[in-house]
PDB file of N, CA and C in Angstrom:
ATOM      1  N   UNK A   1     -11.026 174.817 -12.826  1.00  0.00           N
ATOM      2  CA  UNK A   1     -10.331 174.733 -14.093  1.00  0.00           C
ATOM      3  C   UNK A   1     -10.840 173.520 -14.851  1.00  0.00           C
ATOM      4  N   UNK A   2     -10.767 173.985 -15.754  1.00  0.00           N
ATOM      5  CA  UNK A   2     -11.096 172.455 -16.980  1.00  0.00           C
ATOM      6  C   UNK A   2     -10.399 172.481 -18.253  1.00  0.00           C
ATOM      7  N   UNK A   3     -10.302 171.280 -18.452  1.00  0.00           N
ATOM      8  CA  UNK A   3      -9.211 170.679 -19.543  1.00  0.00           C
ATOM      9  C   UNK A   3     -10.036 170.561 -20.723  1.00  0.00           C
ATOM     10  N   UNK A   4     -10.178 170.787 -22.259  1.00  0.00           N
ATOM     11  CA  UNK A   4     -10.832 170.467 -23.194  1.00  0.00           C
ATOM     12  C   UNK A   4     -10.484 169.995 -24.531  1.00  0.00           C
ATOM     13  N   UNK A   5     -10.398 169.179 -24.806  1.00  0.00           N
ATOM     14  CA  UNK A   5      -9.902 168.250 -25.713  1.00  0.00           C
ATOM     15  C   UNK A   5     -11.225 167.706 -26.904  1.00  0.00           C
ATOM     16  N   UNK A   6     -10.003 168.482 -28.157  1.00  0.00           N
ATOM     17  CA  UNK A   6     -10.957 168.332 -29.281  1.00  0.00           C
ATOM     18  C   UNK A   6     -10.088 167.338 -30.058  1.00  0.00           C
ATOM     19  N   UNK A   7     -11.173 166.700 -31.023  1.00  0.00           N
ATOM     20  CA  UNK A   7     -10.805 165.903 -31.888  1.00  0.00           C
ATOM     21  C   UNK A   7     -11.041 166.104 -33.019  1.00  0.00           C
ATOM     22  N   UNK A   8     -10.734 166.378 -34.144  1.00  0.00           N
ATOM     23  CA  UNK A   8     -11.442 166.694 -35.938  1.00  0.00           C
ATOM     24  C   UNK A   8     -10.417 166.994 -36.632  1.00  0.00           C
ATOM     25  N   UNK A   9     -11.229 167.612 -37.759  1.00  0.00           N
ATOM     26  CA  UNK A   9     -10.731 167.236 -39.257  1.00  0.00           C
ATOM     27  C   UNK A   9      -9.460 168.359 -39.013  1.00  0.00           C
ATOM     28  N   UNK A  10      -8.070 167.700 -39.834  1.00  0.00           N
ATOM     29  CA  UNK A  10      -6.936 168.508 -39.891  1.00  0.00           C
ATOM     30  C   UNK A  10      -7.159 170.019 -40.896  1.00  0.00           C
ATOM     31  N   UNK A  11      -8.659 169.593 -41.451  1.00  0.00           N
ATOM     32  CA  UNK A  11      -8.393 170.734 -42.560  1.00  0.00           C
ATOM     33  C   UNK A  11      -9.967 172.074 -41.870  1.00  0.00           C
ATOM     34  N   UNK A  12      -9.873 171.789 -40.724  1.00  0.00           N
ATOM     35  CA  UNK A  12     -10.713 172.842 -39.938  1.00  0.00           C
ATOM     36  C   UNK A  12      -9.760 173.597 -39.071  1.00  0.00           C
ATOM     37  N   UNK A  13      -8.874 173.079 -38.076  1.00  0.00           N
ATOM     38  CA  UNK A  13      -7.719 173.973 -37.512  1.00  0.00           C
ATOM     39  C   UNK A  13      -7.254 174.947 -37.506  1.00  0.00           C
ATOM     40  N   UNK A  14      -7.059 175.753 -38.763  1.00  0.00           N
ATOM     41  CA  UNK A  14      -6.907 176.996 -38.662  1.00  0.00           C
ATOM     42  C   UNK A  14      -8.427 177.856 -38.476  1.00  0.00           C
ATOM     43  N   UNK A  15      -9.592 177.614 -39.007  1.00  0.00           N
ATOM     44  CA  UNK A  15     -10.631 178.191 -38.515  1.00  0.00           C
ATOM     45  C   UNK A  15     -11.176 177.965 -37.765  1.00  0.00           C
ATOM     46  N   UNK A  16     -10.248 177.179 -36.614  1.00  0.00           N
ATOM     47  CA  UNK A  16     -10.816 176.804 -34.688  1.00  0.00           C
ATOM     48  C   UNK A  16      -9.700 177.891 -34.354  1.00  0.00           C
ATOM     49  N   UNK A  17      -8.477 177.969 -34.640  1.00  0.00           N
ATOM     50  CA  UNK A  17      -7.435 178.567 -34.284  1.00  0.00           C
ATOM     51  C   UNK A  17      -7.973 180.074 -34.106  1.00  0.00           C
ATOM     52  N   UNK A  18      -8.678 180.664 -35.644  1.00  0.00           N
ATOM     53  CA  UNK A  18      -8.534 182.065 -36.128  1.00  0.00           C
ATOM     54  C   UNK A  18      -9.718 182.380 -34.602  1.00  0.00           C
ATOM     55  N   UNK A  19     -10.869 181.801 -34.367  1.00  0.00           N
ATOM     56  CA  UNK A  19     -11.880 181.690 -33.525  1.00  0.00           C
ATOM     57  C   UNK A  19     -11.231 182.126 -32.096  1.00  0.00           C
ATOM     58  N   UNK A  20     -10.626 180.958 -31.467  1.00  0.00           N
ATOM     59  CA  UNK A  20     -10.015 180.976 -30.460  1.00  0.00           C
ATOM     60  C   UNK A  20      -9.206 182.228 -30.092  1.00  0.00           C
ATOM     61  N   UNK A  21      -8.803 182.490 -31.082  1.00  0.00           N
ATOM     62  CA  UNK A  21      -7.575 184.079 -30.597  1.00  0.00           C
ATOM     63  C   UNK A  21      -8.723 184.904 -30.592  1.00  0.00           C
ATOM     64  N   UNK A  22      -9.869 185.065 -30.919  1.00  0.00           N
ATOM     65  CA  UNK A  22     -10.645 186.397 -30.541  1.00  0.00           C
ATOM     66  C   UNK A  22     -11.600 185.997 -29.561  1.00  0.00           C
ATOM     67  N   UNK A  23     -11.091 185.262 -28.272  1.00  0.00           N
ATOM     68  CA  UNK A  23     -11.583 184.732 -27.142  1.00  0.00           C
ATOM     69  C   UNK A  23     -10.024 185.507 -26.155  1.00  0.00           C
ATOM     70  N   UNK A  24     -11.180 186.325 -25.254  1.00  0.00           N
ATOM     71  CA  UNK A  24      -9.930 187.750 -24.501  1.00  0.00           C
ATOM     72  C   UNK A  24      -9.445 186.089 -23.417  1.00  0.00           C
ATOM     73  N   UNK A  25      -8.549 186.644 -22.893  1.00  0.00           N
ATOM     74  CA  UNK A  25      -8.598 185.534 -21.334  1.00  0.00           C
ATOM     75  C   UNK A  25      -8.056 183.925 -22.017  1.00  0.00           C
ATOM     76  N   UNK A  26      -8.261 183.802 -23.376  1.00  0.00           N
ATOM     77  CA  UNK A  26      -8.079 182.403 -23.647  1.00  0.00           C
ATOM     78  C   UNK A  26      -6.080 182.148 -23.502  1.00  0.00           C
ATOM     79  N   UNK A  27      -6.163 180.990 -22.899  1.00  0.00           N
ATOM     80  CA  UNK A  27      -4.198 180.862 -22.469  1.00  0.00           C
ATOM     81  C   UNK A  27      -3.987 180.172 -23.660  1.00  0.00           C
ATOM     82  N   UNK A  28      -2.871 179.699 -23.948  1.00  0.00           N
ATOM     83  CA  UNK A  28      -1.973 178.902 -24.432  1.00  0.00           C
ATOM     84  C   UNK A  28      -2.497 177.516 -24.893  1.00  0.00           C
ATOM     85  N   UNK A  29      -2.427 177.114 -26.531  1.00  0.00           N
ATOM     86  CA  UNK A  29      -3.039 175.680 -26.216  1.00  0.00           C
ATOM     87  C   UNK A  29      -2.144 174.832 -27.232  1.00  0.00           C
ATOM     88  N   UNK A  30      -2.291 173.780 -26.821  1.00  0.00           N
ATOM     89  CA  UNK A  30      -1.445 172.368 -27.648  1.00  0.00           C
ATOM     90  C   UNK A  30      -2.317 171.566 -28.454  1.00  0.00           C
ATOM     91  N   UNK A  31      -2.054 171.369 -30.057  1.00  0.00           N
ATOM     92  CA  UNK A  31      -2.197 171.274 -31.237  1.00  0.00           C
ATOM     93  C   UNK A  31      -1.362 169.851 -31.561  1.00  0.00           C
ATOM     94  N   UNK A  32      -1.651 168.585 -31.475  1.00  0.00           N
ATOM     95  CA  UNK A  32      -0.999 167.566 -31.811  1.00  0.00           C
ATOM     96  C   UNK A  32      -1.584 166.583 -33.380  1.00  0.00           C
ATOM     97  N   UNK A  33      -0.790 166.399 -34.382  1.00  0.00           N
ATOM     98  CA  UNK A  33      -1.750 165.513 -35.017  1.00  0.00           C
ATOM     99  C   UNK A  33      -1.905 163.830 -35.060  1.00  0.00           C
ATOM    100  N   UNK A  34      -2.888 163.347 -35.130  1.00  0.00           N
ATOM    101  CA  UNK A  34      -3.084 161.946 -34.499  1.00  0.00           C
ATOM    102  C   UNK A  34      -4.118 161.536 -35.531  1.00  0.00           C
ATOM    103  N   UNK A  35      -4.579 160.222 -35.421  1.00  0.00           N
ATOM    104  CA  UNK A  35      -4.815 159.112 -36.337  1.00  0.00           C
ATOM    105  C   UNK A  35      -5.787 158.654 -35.608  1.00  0.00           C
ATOM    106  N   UNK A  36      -7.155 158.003 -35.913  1.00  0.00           N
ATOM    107  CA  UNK A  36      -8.124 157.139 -34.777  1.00  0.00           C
ATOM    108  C   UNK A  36      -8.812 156.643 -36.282  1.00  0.00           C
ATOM    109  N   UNK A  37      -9.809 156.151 -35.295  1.00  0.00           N
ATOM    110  CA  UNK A  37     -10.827 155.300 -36.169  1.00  0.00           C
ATOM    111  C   UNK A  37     -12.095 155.696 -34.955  1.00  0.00           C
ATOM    112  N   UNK A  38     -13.618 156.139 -35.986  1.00  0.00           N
ATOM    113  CA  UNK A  38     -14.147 156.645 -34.729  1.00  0.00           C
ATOM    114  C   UNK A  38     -15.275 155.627 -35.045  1.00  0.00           C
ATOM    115  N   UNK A  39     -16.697 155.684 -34.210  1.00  0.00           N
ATOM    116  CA  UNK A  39     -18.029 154.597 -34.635  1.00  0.00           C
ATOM    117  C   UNK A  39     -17.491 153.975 -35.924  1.00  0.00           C
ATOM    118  N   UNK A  40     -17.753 154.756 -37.116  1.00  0.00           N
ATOM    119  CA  UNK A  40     -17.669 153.989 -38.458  1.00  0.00           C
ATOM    120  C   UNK A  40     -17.009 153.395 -38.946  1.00  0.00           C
ATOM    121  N   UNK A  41     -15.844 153.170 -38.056  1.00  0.00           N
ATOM    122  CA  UNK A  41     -14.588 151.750 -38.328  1.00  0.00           C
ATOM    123  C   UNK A  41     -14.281 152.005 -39.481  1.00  0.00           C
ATOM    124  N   UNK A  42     -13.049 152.841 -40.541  1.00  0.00           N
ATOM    125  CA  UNK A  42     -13.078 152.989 -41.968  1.00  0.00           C
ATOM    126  C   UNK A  42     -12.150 151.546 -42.342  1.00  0.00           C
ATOM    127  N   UNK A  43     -13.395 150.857 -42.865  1.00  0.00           N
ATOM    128  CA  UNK A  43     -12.867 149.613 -43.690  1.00  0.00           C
ATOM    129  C   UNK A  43     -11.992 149.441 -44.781  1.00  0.00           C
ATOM    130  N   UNK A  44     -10.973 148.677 -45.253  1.00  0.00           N
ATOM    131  CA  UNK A  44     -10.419 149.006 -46.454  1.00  0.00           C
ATOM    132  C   UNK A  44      -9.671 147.612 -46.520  1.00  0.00           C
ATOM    133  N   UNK A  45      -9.030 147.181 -47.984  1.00  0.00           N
ATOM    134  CA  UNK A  45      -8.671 146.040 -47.613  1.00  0.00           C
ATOM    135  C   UNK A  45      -7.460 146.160 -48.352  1.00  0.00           C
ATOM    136  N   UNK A  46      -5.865 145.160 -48.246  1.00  0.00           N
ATOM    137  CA  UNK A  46      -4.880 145.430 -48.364  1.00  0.00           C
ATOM    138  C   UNK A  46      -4.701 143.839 -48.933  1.00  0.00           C
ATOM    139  N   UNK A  47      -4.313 143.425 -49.797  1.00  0.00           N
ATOM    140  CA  UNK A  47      -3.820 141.899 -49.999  1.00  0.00           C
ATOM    141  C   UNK A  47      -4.900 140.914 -49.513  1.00  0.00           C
ATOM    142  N   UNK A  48      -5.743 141.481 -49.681  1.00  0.00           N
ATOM    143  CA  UNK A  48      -6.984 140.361 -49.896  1.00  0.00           C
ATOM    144  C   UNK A  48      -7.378 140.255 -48.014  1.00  0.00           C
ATOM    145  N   UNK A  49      -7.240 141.001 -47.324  1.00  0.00           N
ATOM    146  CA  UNK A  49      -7.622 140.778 -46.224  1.00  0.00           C
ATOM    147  C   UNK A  49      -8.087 142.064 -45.444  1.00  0.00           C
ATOM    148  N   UNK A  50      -9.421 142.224 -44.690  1.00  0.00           N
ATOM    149  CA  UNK A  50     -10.038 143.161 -44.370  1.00  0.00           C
ATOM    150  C   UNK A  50      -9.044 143.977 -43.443  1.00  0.00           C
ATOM    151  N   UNK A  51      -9.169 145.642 -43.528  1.00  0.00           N
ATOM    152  CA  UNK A  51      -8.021 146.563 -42.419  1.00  0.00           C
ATOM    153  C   UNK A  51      -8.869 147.148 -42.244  1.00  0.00           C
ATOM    154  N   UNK A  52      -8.065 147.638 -41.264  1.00  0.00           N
ATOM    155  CA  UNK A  52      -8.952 149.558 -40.593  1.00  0.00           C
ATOM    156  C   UNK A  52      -8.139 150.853 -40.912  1.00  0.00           C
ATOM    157  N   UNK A  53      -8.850 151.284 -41.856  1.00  0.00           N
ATOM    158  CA  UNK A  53      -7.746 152.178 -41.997  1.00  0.00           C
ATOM    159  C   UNK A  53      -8.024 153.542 -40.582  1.00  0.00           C
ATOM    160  N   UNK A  54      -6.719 153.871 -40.203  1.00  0.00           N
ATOM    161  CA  UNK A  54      -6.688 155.070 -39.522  1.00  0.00           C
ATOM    162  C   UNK A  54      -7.166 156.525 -40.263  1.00  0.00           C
ATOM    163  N   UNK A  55      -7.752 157.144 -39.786  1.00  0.00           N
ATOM    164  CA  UNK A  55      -8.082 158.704 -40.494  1.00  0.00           C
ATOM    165  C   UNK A  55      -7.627 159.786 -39.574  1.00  0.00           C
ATOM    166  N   UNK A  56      -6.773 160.646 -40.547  1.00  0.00           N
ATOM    167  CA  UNK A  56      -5.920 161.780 -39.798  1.00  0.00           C
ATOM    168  C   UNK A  56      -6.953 162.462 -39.225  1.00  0.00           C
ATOM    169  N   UNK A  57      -6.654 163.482 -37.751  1.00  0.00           N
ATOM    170  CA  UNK A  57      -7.090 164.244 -36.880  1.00  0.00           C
ATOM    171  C   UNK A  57      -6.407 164.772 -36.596  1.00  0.00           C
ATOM    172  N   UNK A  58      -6.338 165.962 -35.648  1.00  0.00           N
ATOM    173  CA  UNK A  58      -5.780 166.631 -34.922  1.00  0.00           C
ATOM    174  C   UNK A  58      -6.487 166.834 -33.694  1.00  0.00           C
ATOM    175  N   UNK A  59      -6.012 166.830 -32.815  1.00  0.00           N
ATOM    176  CA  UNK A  59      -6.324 166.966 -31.074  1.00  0.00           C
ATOM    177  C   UNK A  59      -5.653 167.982 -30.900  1.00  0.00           C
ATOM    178  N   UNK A  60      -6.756 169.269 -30.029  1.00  0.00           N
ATOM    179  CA  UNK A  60      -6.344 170.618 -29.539  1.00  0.00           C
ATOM    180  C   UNK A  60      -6.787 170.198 -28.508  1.00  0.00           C
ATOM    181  N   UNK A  61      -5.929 170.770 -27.505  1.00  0.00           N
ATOM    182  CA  UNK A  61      -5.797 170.552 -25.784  1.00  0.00           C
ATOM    183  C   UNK A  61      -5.683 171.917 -24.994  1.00  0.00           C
ATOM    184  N   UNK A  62      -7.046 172.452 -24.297  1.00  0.00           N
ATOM    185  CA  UNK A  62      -6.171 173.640 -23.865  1.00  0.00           C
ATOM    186  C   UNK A  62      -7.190 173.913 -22.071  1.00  0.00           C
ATOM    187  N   UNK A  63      -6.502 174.489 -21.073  1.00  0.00           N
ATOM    188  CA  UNK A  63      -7.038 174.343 -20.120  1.00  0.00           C
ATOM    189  C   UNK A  63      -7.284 175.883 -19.492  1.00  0.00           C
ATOM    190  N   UNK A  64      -8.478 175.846 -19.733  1.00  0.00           N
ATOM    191  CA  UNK A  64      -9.200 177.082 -18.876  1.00  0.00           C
ATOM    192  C   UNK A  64      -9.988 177.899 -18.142  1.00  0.00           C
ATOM    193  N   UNK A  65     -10.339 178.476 -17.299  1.00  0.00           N
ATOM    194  CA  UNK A  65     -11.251 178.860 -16.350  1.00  0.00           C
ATOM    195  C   UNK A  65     -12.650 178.651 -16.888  1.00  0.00           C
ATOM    196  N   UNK A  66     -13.596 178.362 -15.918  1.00  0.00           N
ATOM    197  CA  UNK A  66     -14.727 177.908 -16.074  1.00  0.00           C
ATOM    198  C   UNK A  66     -15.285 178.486 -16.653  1.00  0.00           C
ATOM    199  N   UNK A  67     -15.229 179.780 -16.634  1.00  0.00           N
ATOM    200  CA  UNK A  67     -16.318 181.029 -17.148  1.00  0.00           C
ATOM    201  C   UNK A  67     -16.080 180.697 -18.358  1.00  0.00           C
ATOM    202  N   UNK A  68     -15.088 180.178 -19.095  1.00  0.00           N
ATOM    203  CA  UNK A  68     -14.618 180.638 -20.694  1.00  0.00           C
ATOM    204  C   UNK A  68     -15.153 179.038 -21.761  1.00  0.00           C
ATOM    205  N   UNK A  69     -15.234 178.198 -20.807  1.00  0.00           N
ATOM    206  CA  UNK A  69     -15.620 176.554 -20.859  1.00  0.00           C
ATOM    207  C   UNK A  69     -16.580 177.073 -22.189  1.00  0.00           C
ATOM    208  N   UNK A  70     -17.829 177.062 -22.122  1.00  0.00           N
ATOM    209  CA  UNK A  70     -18.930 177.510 -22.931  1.00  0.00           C
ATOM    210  C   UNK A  70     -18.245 177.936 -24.119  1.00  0.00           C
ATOM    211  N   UNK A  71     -17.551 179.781 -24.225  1.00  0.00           N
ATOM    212  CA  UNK A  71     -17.293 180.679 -24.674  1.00  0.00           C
ATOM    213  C   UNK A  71     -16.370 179.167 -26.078  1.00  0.00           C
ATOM    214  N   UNK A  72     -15.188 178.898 -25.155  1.00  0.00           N
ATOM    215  CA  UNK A  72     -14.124 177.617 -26.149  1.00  0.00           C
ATOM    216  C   UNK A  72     -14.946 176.552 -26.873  1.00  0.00           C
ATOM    217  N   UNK A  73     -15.904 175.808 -26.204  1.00  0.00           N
ATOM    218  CA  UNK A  73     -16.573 174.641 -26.495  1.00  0.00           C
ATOM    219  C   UNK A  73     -17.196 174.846 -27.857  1.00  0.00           C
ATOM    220  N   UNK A  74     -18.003 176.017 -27.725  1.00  0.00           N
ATOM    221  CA  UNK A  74     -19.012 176.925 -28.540  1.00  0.00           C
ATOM    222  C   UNK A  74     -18.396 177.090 -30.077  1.00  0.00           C
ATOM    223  N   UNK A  75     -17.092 177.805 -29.861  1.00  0.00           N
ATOM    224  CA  UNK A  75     -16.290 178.122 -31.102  1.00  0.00           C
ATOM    225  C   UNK A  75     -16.031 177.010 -31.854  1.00  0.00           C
ATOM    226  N   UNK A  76     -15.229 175.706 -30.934  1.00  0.00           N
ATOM    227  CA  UNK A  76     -14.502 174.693 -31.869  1.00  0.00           C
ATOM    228  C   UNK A  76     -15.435 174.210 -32.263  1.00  0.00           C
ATOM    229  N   UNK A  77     -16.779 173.847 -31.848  1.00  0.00           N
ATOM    230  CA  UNK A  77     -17.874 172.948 -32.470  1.00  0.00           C
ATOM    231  C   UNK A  77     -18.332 174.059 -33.694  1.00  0.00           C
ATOM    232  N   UNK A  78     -18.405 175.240 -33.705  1.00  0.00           N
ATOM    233  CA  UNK A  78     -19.136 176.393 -34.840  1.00  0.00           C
ATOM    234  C   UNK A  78     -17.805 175.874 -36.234  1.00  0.00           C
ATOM    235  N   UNK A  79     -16.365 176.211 -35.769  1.00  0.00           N
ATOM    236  CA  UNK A  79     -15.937 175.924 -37.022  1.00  0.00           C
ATOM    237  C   UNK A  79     -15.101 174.761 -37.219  1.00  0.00           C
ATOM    238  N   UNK A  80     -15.484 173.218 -35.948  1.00  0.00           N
ATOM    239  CA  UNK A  80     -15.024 172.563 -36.688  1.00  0.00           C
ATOM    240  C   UNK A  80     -16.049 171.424 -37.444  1.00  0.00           C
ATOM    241  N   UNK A  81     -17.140 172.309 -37.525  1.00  0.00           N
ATOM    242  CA  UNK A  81     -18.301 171.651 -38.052  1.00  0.00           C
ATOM    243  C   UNK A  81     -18.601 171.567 -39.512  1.00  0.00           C
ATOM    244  N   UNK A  82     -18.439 170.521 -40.419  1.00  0.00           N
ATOM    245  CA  UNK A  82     -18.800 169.942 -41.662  1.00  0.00           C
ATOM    246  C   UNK A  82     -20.578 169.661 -42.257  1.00  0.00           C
ATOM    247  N   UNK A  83     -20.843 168.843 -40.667  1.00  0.00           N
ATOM    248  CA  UNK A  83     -21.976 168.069 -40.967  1.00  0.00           C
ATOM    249  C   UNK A  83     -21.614 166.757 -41.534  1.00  0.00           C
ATOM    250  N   UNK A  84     -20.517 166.484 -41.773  1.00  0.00           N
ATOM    251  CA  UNK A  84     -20.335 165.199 -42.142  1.00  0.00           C
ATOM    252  C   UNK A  84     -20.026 164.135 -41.588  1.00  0.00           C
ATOM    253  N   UNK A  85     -20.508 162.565 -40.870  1.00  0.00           N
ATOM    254  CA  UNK A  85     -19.720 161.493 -40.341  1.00  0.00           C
ATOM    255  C   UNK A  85     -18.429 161.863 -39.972  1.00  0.00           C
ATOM    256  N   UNK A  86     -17.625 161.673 -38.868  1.00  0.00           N
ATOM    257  CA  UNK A  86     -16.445 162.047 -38.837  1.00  0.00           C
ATOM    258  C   UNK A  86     -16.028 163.339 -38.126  1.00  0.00           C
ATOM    259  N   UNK A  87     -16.696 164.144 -37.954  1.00  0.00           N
ATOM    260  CA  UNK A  87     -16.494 165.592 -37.227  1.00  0.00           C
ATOM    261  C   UNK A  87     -15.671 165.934 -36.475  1.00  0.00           C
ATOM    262  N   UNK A  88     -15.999 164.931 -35.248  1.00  0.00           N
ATOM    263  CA  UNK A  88     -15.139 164.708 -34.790  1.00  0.00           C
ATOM    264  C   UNK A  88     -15.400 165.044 -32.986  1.00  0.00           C
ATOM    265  N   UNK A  89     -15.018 164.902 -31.939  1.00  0.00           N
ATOM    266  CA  UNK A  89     -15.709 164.921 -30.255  1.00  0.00           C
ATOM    267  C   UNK A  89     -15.043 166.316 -29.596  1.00  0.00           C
ATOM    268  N   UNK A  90     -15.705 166.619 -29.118  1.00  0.00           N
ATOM    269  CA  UNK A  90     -15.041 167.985 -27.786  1.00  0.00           C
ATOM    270  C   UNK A  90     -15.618 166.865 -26.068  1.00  0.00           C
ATOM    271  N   UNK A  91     -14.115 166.814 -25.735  1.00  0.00           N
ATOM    272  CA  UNK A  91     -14.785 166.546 -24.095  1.00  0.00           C
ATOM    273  C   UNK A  91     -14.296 167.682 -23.191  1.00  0.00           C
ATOM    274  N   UNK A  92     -14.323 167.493 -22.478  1.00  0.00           N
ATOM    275  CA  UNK A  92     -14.713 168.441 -20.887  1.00  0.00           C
ATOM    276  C   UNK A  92     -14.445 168.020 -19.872  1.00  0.00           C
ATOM    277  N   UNK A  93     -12.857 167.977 -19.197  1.00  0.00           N
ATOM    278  CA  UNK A  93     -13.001 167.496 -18.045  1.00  0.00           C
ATOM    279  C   UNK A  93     -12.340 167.850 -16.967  1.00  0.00           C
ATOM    280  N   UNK A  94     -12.235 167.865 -15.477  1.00  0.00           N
ATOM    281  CA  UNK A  94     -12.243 168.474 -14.684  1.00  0.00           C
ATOM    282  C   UNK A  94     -10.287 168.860 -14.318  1.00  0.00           C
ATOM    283  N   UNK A  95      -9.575 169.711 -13.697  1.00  0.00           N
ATOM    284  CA  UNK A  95      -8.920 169.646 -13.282  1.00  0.00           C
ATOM    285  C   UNK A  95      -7.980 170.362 -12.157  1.00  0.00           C
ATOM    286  N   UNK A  96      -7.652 168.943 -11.460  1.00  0.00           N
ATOM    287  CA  UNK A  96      -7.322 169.358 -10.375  1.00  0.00           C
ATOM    288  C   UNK A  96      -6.672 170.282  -9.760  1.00  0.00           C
ATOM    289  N   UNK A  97      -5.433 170.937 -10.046  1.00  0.00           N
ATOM    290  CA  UNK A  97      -4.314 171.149 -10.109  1.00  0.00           C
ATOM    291  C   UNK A  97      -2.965 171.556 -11.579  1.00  0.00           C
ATOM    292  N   UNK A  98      -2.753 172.713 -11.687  1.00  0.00           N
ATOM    293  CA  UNK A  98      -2.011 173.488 -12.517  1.00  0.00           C
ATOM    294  C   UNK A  98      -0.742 173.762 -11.798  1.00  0.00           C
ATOM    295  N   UNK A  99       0.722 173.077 -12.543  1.00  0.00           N
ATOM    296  CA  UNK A  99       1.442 173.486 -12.105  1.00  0.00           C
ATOM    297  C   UNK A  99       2.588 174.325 -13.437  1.00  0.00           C
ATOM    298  N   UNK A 100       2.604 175.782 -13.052  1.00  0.00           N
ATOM    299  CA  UNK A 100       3.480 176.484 -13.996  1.00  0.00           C
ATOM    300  C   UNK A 100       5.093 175.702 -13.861  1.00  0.00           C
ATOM    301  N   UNK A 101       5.613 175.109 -14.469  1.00  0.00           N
ATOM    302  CA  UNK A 101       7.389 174.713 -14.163  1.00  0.00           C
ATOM    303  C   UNK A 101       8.500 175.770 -14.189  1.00  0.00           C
ATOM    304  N   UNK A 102       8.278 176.760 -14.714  1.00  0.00           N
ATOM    305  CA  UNK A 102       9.272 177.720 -14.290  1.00  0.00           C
ATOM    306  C   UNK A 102       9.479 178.546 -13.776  1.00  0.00           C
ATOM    307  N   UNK A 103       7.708 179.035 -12.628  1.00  0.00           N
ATOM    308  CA  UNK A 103       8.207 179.560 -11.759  1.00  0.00           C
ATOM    309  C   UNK A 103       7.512 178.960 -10.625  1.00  0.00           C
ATOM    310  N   UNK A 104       6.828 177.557 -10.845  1.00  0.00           N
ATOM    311  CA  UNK A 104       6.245 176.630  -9.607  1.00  0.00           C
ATOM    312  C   UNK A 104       4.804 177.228  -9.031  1.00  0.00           C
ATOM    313  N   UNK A 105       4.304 178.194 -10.049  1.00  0.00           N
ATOM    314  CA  UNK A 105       3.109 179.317  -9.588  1.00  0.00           C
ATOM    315  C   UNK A 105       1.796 177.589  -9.778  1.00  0.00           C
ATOM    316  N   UNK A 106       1.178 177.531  -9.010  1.00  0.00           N
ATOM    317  CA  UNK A 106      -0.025 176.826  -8.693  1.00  0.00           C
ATOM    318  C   UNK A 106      -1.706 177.036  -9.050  1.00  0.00           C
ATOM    319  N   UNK A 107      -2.204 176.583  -9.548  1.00  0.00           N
ATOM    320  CA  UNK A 107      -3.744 176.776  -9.546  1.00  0.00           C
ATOM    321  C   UNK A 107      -4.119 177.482 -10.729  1.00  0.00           C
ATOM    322  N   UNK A 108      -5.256 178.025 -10.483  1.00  0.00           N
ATOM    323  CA  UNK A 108      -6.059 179.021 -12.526  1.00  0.00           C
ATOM    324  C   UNK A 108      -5.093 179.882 -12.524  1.00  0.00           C
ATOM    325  N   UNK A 109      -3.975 180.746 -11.534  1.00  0.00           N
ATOM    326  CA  UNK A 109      -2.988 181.573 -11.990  1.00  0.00           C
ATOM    327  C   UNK A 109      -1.465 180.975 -13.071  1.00  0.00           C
ATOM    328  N   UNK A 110      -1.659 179.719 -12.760  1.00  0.00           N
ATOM    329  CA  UNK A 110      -0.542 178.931 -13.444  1.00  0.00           C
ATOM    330  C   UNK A 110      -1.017 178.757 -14.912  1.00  0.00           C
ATOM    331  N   UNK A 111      -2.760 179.035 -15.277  1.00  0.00           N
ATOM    332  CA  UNK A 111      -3.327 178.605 -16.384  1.00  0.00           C
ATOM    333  C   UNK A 111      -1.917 179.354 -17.658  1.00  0.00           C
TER     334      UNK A 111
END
């Protein structure tokens, strides 16, 4: 199993979303929106003294069988792609253990 966690622009989301649902096998995923500052540090200044400003994102989180890794990775990078500074990261990472909580089911069946 693997966990994949994207980062980008709030105004690509629905055309990672529309993508993702025509992926058969794809489970359930979590959609949070969040704030970073990525390489390019966005400078800005407030009362005469240098800031960072934060730039909105959204982080999609979703965990699924290996075979499909590629198939997910593939999509969010196709439409959450601009070409512009800022895009935003897909990572990839391993996981151990899936536990369903309401019926305690274990492993890629709990996906």
């Amino acid at each position: 199993m693997k966990e994949i966690k994207a980062i980008f622009r709030p105004s690509r989301l629905w055309a990672v979303i529309q993508e993702l649902q025509g992926i058969e096998g794809l489970p359930g995923l979590t959609v949070s929106d969040i704030r970073g500052i990525g390489k390019g540090l966005n400078k800005g200044s407030r009362g005469g003294s240098e800031i960072f400003e934060l730039s909105p994102r959204v982080k999609l989180e979703v965990v699924v069988n290996e075979e499909l890794v590629d198939r997910v990775v593939d999509a969010i990078q196709r439409q959450s792609h601009t070409g512009n500074t800022g895009d935003g990261k897909i990572f990839v990472s391993s996981v151990d253990q899936t536990v369903k909580i309401r019926t305690n089911e274990r492993g890629p069946q709990a996906i």
